[in-house]
Protein backbone atom coordinates (compact mmCIF):
# COMPACT_ATOMS: atom_id res chain seq x y z
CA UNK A 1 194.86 96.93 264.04
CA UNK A 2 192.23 99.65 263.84
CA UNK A 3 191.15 98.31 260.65
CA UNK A 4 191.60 99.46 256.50
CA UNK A 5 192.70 103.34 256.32
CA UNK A 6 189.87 105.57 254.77
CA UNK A 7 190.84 107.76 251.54
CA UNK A 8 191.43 110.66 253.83
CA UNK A 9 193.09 109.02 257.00
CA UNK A 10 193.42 110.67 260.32
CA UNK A 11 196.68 111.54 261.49
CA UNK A 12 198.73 112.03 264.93
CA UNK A 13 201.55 114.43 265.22
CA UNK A 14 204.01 113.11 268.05
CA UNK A 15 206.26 115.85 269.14
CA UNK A 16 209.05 114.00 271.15
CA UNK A 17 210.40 116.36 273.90
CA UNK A 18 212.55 116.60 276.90
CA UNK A 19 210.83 119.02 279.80
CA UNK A 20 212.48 122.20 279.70
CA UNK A 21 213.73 121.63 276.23
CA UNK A 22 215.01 124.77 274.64
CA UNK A 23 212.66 126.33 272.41
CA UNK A 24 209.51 123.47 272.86
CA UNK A 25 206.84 126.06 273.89
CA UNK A 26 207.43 128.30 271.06
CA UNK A 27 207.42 124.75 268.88
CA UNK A 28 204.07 124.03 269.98
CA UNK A 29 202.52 127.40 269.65
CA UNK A 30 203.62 126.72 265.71
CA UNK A 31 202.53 123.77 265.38
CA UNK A 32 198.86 124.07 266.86
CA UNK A 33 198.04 125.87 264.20
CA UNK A 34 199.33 123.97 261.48
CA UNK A 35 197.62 120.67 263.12
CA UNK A 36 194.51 122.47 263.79
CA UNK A 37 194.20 123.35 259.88
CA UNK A 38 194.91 119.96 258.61
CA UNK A 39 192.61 118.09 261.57
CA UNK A 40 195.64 116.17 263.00
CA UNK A 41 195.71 115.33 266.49
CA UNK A 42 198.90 117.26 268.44
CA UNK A 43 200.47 114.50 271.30
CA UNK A 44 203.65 115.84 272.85
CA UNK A 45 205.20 112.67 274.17
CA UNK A 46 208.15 113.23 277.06
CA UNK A 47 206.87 116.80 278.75
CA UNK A 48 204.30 118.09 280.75
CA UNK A 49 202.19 120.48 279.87
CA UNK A 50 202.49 123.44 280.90
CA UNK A 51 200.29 127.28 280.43
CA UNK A 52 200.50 128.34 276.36
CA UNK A 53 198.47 130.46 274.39
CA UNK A 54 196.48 127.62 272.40
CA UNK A 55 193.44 126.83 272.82
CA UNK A 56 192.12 123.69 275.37
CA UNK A 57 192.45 120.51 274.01
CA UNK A 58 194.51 121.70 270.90
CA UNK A 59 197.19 119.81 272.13
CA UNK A 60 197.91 116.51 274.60
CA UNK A 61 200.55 115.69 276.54
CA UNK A 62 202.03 112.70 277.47
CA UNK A 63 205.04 113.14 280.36
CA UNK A 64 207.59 110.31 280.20
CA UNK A 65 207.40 107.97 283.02
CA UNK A 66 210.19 107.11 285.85
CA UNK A 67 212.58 105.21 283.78
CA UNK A 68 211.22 105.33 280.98
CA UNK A 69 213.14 104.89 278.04
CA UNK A 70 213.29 106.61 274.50
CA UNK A 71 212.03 103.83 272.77
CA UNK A 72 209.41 102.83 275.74
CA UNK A 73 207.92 106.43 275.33
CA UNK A 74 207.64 106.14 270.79
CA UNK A 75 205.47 103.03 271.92
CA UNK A 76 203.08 104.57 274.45
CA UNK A 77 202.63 108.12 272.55
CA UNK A 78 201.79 105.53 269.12
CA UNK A 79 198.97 103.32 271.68
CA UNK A 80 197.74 107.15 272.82
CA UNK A 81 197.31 108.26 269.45
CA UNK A 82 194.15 108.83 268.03
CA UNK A 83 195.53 108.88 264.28
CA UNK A 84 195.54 106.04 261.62
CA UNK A 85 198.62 107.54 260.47
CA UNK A 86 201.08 108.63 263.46
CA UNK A 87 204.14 110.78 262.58
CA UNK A 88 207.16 111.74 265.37
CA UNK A 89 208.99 114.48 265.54
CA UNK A 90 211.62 115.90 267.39
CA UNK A 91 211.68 119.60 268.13
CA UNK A 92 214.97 120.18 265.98
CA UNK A 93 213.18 118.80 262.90
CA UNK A 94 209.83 120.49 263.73
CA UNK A 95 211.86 123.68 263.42
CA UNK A 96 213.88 122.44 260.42
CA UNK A 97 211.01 121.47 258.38
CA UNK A 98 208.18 122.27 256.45
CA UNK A 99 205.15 120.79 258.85
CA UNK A 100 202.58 122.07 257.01
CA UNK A 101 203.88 120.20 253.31
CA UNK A 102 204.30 117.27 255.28
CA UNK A 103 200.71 117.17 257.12
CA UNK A 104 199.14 118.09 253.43
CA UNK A 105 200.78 114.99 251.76
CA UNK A 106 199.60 112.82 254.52
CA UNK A 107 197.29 110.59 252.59
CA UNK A 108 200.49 109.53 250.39
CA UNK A 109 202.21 108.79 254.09
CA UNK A 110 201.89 104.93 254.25
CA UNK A 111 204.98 103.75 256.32
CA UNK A 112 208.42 105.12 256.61
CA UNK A 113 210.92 103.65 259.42
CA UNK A 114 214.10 104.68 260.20
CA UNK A 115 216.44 105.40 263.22
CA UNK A 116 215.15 106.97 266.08
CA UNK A 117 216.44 110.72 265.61
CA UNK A 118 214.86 110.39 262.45
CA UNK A 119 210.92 111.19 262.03
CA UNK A 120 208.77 108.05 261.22
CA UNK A 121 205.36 107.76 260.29
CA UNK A 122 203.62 104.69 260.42
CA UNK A 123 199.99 103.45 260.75
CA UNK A 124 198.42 103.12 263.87
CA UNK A 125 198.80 99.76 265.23
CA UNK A 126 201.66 99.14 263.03
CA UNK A 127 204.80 100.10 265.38
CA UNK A 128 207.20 101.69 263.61
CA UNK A 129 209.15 101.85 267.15
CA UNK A 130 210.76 98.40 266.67
């Protein structure tokens, strides 16, 4: 536990990906900005990185590991975030949703779990992977 959440808590936006995914760089060129103007730290859990047009350090990535699982990478991108609150997405509901209503509600984001496809928030240290 990284201890009580403050009144304005820090968030981590975990964009789960595939490499080569269809349509991922453009994701991540949208959502940099939209993390950037909220403060919430960008982790893209399951690719590489590779060249964009955002700035350094605007966004990390986390490749998936040999055998890694699904559910093995949800648990290593939420010990790699930086956020007290930690919120996963998949590309096809980053481009279905409103990110920027979501990431300017997040002090009213305390925990929501559901199935995997399905985005989940949760407090850091708190796995919401389980």
């Amino acid at each position: 536990m990284r201890g009580p959440l403050s009144a304005r808590p820090s968030l981590t936006l975990v964009l789960l990906a595939s490499p080569g995914q269809s349509g991922l760089e453009q994701c991540i060129a949208d959502l940099v900005p939209t993390c950037g103007g909220y403060g919430a730290e960008l982790l893209v859990a399951g690719a590489k990185s590779f060249p964009g047009s955002w700035e350094e350090g605007a966004v990390r990535f986390l490749p998936g590991g040999p055998g890694e699982t699904a559910h093995d990478l949800r648990a290593r991108a939420l010990a790699e975030s930086g956020g007290d609150i930690v919120l996963f997405l998949t590309v096809a509901q980053v481009q279905a949703s409103d990110v920027a209503e979501l990431l300017g509600h997040r002090s009213g984001i305390v925990s929501v779990d559901g199935p995997e496809a399905d985005a989940a928030a949760a407090p850091a240290g708190q796995s919401s992977v389980g």
